[in-house]
N, C-alpha and C. Protein backbone atom coordinates (compact mmCIF):
# COMPACT_ATOMS: atom_id res chain seq x y z
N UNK A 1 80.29 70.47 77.62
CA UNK A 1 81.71 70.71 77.64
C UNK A 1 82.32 70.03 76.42
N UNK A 2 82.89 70.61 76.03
CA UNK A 2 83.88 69.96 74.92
C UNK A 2 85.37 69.84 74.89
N UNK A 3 86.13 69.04 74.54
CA UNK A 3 87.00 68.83 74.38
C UNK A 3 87.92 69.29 72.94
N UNK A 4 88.84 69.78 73.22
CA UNK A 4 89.64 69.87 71.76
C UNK A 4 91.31 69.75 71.76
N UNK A 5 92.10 69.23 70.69
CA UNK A 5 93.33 69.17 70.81
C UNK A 5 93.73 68.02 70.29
N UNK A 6 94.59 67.84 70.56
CA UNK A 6 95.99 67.97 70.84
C UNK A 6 96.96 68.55 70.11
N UNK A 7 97.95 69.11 70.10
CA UNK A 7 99.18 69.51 68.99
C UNK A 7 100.02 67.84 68.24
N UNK A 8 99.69 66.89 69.12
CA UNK A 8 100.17 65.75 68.75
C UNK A 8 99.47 65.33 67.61
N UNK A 9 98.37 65.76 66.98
CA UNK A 9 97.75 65.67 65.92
C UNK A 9 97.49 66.19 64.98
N UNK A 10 97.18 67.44 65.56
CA UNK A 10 97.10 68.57 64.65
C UNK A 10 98.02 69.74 64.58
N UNK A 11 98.52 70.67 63.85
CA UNK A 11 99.23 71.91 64.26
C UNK A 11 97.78 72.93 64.72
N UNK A 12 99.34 73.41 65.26
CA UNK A 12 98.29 74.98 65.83
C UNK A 12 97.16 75.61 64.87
N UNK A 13 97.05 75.79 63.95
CA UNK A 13 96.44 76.32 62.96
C UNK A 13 95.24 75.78 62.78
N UNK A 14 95.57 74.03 63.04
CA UNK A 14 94.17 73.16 62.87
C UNK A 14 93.22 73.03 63.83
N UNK A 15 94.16 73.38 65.30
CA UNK A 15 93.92 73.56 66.21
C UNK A 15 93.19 74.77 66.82
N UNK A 16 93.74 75.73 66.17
CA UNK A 16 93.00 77.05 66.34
C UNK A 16 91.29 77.08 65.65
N UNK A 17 91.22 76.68 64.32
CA UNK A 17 90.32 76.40 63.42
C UNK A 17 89.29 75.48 64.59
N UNK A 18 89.89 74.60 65.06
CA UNK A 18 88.59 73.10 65.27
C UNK A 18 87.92 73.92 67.02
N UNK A 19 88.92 75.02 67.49
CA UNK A 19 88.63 75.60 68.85
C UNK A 19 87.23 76.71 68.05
N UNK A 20 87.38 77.16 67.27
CA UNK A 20 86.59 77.91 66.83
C UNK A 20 85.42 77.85 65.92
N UNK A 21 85.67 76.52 65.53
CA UNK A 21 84.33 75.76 64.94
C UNK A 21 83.45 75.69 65.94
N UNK A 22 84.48 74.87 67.27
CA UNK A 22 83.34 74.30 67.97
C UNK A 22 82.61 75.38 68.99
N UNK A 23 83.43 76.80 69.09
CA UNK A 23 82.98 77.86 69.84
C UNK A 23 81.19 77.82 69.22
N UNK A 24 81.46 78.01 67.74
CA UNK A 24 80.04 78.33 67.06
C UNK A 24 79.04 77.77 67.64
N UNK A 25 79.00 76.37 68.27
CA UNK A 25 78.09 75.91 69.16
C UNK A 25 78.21 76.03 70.38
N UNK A 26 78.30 77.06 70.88
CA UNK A 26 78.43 77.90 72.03
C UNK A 26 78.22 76.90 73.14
N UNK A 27 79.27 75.89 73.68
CA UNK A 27 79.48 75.18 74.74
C UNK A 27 79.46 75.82 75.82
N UNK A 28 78.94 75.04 76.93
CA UNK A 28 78.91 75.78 78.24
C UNK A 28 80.44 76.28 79.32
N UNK A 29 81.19 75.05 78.87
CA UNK A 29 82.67 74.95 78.90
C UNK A 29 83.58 74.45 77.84
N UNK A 30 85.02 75.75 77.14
CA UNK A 30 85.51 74.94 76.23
C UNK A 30 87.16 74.88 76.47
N UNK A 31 87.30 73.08 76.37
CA UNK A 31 88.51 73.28 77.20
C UNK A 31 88.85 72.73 76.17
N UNK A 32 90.84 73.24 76.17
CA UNK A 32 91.78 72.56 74.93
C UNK A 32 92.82 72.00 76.25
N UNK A 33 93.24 70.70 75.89
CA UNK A 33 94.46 69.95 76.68
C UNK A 33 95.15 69.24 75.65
N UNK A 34 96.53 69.42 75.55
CA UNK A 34 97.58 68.82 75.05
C UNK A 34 98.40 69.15 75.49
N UNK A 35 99.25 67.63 75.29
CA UNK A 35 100.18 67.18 76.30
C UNK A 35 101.61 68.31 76.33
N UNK A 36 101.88 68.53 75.17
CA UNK A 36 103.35 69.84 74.65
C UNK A 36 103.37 70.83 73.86
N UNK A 37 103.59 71.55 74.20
CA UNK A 37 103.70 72.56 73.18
C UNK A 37 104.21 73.90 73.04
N UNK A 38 104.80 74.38 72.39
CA UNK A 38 105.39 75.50 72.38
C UNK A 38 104.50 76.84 73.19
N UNK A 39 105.45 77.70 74.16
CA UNK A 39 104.60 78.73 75.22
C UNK A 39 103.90 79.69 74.32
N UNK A 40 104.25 80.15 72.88
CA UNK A 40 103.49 80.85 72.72
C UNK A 40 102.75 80.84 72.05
N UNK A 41 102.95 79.41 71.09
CA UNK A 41 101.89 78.53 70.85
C UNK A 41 100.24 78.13 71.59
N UNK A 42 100.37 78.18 73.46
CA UNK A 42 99.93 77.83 74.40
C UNK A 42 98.84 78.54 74.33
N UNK A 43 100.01 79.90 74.88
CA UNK A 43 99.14 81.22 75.03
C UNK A 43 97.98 81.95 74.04
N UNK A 44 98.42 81.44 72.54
CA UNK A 44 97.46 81.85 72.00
C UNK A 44 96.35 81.06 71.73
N UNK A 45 96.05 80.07 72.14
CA UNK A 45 95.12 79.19 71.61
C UNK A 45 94.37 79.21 73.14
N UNK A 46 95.05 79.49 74.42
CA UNK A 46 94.28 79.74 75.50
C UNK A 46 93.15 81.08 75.57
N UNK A 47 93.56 81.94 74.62
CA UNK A 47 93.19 82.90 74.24
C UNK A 47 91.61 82.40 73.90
N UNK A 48 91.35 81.40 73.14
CA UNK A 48 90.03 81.17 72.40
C UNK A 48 88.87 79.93 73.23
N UNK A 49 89.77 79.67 74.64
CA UNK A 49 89.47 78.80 75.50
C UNK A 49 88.57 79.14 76.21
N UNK A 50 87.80 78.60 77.47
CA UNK A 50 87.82 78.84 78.85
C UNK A 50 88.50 78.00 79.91
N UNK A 51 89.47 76.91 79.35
CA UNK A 51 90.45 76.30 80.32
C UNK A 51 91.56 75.96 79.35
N UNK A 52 92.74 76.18 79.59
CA UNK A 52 93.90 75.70 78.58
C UNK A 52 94.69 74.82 79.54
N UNK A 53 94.93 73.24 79.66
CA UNK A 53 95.22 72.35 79.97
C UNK A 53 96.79 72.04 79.23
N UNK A 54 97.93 72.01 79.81
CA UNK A 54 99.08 71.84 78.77
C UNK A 54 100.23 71.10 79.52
N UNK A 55 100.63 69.89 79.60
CA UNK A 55 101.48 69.59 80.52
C UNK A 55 103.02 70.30 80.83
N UNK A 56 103.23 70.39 79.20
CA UNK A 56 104.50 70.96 79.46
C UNK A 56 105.00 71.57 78.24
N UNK A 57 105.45 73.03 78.84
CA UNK A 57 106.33 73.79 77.50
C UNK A 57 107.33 74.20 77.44
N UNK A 58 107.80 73.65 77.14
CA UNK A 58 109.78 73.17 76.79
C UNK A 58 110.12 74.41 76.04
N UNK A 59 111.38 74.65 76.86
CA UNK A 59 111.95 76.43 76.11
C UNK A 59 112.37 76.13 74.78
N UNK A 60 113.02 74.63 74.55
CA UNK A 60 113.24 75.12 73.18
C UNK A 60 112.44 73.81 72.10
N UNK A 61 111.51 73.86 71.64
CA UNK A 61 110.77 73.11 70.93
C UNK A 61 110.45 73.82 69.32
N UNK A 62 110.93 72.31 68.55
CA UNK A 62 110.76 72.23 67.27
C UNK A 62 109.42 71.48 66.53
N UNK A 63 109.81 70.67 67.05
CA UNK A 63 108.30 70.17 66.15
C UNK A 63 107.77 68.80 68.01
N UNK A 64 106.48 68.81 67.47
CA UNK A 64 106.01 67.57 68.63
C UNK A 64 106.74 66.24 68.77
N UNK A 65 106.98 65.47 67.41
CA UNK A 65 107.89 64.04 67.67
C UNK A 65 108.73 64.17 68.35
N UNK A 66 109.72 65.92 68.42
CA UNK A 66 110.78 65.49 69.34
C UNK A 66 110.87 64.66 70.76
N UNK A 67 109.06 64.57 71.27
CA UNK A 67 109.54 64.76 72.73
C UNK A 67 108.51 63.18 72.40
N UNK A 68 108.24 62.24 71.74
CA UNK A 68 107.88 61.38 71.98
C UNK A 68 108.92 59.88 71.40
N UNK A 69 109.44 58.46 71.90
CA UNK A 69 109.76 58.28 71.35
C UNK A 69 109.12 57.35 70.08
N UNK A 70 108.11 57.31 70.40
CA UNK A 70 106.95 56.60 68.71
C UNK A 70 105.76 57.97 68.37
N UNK A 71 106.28 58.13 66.92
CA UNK A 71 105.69 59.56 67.04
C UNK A 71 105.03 59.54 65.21
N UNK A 72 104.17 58.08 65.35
CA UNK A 72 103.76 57.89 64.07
C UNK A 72 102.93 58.75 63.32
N UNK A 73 102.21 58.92 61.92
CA UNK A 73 101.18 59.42 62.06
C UNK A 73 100.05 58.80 61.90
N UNK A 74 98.84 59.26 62.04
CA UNK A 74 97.39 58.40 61.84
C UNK A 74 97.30 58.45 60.50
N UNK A 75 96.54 57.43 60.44
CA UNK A 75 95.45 57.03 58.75
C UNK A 75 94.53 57.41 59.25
N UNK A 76 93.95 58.60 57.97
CA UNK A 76 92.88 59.18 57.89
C UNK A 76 91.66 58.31 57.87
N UNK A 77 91.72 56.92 57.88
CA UNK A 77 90.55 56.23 57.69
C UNK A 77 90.51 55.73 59.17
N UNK A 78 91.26 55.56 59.81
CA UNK A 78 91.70 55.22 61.41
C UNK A 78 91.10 56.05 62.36
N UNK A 79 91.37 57.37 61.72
CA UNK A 79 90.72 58.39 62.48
C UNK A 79 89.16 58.80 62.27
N UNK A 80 88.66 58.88 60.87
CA UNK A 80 87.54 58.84 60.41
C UNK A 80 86.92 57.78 61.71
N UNK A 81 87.34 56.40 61.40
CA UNK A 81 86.52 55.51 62.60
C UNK A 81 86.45 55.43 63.50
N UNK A 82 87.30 56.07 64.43
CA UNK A 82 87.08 56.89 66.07
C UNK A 82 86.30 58.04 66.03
N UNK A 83 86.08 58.72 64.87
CA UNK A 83 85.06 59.47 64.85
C UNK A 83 83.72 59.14 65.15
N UNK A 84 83.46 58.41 64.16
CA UNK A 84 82.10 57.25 63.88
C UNK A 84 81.69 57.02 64.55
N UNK A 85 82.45 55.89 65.27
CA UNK A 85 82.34 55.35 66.95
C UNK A 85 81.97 56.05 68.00
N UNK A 86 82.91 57.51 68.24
CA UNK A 86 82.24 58.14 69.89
C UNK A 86 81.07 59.10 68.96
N UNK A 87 80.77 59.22 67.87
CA UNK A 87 79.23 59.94 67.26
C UNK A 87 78.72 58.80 67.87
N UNK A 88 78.29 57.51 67.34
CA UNK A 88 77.64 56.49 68.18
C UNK A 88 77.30 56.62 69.62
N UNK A 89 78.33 56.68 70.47
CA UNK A 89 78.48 56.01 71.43
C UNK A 89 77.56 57.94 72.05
N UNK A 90 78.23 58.52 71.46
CA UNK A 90 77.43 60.09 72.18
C UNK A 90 76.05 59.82 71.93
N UNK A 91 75.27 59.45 70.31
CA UNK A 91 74.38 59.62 70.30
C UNK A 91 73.50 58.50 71.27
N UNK A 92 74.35 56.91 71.70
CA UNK A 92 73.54 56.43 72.58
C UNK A 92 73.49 56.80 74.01
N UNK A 93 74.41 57.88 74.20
CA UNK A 93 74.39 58.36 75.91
C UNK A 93 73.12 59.90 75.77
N UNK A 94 73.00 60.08 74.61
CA UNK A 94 71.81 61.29 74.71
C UNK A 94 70.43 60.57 74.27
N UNK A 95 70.32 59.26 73.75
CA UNK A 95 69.05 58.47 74.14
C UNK A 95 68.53 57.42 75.42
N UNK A 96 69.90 57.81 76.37
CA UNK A 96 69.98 56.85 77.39
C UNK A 96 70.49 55.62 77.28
N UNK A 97 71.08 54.98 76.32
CA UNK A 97 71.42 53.40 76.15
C UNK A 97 72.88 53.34 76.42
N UNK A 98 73.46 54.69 76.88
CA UNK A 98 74.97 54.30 77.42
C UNK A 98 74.86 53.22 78.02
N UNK A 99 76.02 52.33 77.86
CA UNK A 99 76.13 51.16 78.83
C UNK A 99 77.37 51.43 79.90
């Protein structure tokens, strides 16, 4: 199963792209969850799913910060290293050394 998302990070576009990368490795389940987002925004990216997870879609939405009130963005090197990390941490749960 895989995970993909959020709009809080990425736009739709990047979002659409990273749903369809990861299709290529034909997951057994592929679910997208984020927290807001525009309905027809929703709808189309459920389109490329097999579960679309979305808490809430506000009739009239402009961009994502509106609805948070700290709505920083990441450093690409910040994110790079949460990458790093759950590659690690996956590759020690598929040799057994999860702790």
């Amino acid at each position: 199963m895989y995970w993909v998302g959020s709009l809080d990070t990425c736009p739709a576009a990047t979002t659409q792209a990273a749903l369809w990368a990861v299709r290529q490795d034909r997951p057994a389940l592929l679910v997208a969850a984020i927290p807001i987002g525009p309905e027809d925004v929703v709808r189309r990216l459920a389109e490329d799913v097999d579960e679309m997870v979305c808490l809430r879609t506000p009739r009239f939405f402009s961009a994502v910060g509106q609805f948070y009130l700290r709505f920083e963005p990441v450093d690409d090197e910040d994110v790079l290293k949460i990458l790093r990390e759950e590659q690690k941490r996956h590759l020690a749960k598929s040799l057994g050394k999860a702790k």
